[in-house]
Protein backbone atom coordinates (compact mmCIF):
# COMPACT_ATOMS: atom_id res chain seq x y z
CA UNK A 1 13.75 -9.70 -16.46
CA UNK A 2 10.86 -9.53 -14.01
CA UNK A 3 10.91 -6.68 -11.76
CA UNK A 4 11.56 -6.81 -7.72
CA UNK A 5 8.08 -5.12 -6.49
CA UNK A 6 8.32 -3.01 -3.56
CA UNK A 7 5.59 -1.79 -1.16
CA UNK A 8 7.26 1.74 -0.01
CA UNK A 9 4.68 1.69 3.77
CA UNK A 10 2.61 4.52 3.94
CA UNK A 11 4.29 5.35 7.52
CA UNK A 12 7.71 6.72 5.21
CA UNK A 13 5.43 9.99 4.69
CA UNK A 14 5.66 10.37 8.55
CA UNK A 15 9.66 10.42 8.72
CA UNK A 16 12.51 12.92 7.41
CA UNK A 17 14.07 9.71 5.72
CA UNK A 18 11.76 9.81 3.15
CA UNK A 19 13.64 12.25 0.38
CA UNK A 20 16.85 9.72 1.34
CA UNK A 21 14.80 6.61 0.44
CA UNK A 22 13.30 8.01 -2.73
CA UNK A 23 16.40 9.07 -4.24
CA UNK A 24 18.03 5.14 -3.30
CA UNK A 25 15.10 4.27 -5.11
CA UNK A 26 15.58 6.05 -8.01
CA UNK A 27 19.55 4.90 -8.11
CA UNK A 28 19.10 1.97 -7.99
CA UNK A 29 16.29 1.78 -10.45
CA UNK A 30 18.92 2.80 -13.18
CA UNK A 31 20.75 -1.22 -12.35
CA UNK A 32 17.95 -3.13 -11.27
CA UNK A 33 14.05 -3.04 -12.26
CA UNK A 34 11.64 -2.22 -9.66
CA UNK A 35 7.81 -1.94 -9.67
CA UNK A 36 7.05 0.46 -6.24
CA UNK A 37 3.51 -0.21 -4.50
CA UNK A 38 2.30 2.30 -2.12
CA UNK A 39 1.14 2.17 1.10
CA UNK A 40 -1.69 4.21 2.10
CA UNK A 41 -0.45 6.23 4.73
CA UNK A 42 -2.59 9.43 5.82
CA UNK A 43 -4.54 8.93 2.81
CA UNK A 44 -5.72 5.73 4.33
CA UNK A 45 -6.28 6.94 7.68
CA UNK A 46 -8.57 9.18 6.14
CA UNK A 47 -10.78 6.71 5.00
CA UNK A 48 -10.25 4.89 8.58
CA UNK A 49 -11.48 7.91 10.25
CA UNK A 50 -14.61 7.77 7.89
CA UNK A 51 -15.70 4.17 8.49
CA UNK A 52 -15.27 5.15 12.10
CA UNK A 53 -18.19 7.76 11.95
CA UNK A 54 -20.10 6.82 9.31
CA UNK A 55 -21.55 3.21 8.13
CA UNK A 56 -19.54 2.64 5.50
CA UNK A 57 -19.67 -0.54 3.77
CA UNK A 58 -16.72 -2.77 3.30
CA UNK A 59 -16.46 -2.53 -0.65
CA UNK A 60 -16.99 1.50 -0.41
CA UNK A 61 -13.57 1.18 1.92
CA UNK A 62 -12.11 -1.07 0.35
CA UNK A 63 -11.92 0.91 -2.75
CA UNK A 64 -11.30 4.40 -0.90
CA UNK A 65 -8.35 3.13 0.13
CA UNK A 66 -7.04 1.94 -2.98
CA UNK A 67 -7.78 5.40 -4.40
CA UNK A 68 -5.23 6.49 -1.32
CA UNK A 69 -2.94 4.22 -2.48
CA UNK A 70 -2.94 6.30 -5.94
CA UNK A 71 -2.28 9.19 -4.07
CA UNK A 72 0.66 7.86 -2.21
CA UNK A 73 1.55 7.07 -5.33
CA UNK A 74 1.91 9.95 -7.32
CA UNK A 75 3.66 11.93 -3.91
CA UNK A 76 6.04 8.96 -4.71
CA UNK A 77 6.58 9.31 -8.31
CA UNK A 78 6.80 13.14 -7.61
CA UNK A 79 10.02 12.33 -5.40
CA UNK A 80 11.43 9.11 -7.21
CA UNK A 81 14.03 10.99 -10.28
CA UNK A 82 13.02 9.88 -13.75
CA UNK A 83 10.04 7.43 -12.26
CA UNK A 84 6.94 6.75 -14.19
CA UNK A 85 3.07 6.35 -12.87
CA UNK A 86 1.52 3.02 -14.38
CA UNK A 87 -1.72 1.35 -13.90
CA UNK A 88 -0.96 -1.48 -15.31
CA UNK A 89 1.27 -4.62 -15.35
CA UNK A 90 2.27 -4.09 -19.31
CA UNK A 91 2.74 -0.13 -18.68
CA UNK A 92 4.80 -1.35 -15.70
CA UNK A 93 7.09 -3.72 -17.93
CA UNK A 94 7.73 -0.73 -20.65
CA UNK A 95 8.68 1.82 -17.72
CA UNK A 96 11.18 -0.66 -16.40
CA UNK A 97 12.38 -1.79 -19.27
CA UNK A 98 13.83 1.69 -19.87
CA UNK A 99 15.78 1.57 -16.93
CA UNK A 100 13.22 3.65 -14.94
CA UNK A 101 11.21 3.24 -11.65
CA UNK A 102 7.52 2.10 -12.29
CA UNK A 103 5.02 3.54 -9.65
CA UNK A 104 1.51 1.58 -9.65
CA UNK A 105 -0.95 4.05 -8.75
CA UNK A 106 -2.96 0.09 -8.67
CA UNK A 107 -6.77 1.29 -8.26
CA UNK A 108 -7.60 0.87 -12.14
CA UNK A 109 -6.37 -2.43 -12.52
CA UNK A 110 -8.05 -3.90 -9.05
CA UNK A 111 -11.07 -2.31 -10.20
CA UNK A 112 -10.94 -4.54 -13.61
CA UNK A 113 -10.05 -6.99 -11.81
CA UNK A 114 -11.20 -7.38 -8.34
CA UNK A 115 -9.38 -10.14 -7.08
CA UNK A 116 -9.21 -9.84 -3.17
CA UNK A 117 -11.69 -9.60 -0.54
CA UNK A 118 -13.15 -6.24 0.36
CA UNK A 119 -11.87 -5.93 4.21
CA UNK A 120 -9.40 -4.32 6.17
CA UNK A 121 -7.72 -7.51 6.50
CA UNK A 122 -6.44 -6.77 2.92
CA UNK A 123 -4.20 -3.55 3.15
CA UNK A 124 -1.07 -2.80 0.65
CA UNK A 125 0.89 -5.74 2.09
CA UNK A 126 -1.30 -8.23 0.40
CA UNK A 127 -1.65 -6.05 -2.83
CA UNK A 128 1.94 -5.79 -2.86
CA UNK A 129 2.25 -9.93 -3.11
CA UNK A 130 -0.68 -10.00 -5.58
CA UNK A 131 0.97 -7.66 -8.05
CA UNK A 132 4.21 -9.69 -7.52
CA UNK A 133 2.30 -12.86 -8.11
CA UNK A 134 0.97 -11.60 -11.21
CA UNK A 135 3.99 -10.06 -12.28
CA UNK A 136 5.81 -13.29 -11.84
CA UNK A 137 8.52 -11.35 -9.16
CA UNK A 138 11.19 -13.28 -7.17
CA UNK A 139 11.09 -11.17 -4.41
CA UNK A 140 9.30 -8.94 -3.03
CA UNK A 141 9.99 -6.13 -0.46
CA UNK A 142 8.01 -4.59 2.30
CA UNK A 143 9.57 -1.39 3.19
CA UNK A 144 8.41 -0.49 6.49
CA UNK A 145 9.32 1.78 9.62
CA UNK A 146 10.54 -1.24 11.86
CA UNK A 147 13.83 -3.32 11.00
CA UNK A 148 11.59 -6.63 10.65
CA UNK A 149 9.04 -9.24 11.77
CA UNK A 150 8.70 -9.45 15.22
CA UNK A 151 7.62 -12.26 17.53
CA UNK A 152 5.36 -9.73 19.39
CA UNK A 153 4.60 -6.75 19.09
CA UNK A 154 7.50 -4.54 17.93
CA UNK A 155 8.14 -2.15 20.88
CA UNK A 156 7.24 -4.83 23.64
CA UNK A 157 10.00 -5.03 26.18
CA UNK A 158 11.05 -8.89 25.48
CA UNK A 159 10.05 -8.30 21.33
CA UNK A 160 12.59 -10.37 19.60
CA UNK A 161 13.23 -9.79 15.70
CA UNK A 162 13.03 -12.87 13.47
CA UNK A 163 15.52 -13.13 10.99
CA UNK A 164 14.29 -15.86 9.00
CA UNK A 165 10.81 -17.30 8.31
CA UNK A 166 7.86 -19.53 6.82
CA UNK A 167 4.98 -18.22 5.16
CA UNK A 168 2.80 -20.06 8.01
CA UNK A 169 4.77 -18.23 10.82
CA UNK A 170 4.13 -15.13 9.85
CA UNK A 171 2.90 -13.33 12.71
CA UNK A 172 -0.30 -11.66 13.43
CA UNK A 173 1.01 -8.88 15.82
CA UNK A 174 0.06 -6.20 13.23
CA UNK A 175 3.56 -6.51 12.06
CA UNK A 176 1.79 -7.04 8.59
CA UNK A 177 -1.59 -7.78 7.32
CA UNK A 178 -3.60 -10.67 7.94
CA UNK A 179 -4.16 -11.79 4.34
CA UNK A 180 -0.46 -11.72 3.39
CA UNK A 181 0.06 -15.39 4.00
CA UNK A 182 -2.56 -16.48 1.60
CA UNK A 183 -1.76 -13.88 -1.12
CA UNK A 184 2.10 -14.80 -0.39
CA UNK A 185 1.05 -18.58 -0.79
CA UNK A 186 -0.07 -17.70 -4.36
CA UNK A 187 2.83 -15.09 -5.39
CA UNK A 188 5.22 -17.57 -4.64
CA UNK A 189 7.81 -15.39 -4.21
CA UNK A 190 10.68 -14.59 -1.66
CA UNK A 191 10.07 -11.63 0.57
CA UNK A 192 12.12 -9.17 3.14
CA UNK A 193 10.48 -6.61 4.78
CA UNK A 194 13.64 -4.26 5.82
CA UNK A 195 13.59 -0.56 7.65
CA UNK A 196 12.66 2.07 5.09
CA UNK A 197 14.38 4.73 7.77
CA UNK A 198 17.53 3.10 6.25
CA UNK A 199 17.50 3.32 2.77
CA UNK A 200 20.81 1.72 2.42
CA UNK A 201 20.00 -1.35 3.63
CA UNK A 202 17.38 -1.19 1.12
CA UNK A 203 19.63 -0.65 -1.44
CA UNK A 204 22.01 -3.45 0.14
CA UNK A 205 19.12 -6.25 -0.32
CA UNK A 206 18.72 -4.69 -4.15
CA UNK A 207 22.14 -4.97 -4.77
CA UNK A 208 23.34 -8.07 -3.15
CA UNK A 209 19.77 -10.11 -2.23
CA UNK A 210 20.39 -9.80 1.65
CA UNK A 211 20.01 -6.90 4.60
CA UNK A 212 19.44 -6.59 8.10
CA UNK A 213 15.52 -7.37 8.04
CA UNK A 214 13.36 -10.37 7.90
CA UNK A 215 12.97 -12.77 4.94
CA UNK A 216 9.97 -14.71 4.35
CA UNK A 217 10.97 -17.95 2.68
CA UNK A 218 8.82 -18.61 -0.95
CA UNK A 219 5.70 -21.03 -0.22
């Protein structure tokens, strides 16, 4: 069985819900299998705050804030019960396959195999859907800190929540990143991003394939 891969946002870290979502996580890695992605989080900011003052070049952040990503990663796999780091899809299959939670700390593999533009159009949202791509994943799940997609920006006074979606209508209110819809268009997969602040409605789109959130329809 191909594992569900879910991006845990890097704005989790910032909220008390955190501990709640990584032990859902880890409960629900015992019934279903699940590859988590980090976000970046802090650790990316970091890097943000760099390219701000200094020149930095696009590849130099690009791969900064991968490395971030591995260190989201292994706060992650520090608070997930009984999960595993991997850097790799086949380590991934072997952690799962025992019933465990894989973490992808993903900079080693990207590094081998560089497949997505150096830019800050590319964040974890379209790693996420190139790991699920390559993993040959279903679905895929953005776990963020808002319950959805939004037709504008999220706290906007007339922002309505879209339940249901195209690849091509994804939005590009900074709900997620601009490259999504072409990495989605090759993962080919189904995708939900749902309120991490709530991990049981995470563990309700695990469990039964539907939660309060918004579903991107497969390309």
């Amino acid at each position: 069985m191909t594992p569900t891969v879910l991006k845990v946002g890097g704005s989790q870290s910032r909220h008390d819900e955190l501990p709640a979502l990584c032990a859902a996580l880890a409960k629900a890695g015992e019934r279903h299998p699940l590859l988590v992605v980090p976000g970046g989080g802090d650790f990316a900011n970091g890097v943000r705050r760099c390219a701000d003052r200094y020149p930095l070049s696009d590849t130099a952040a690009h791969w900064m804030a991968i490395l971030a990503m591995d260190q989201y990663g292994l706060l992650l796999c520090d608070m997930i019960s009984k999960s595993r780091p991997v850097r790799s899809l086949d380590e991934a299959v072997s952690v799962v396959d025992e019933g465990r939670v894989a973490v992808l700390l993903p900079h080693d593999w990207l590094r081998r195999e560089d497949p997505l533009p150096h830019s800050w159009d590319v964040t974890s949202d379209a790693i996420a859907a190139w790991v699920a791509g390559r993993a040959g994943s279903e679905r895929l799940v953005l776990v963020k800190d808002v319950d959805g997609l939004y037709d504008a920006v999220p706290d906007a006074p007339d922002a309505r929540l879209i339940g249901e979606m195209d690849i091509s209508d994804l939005p590009d209110n900074g709900g997620v990143d601009t490259y999504l819809a072409q990495a989605l268009k090759e993962a080919a997969c189904e995708t939900w991003v749902v309120n991490g602040r709530f991990p049981e409605r995470v563990a309700q789109l695990l469990e039964t394939g539907a939660a309060p959130g918004t579903r991107v329809r497969r390309g």
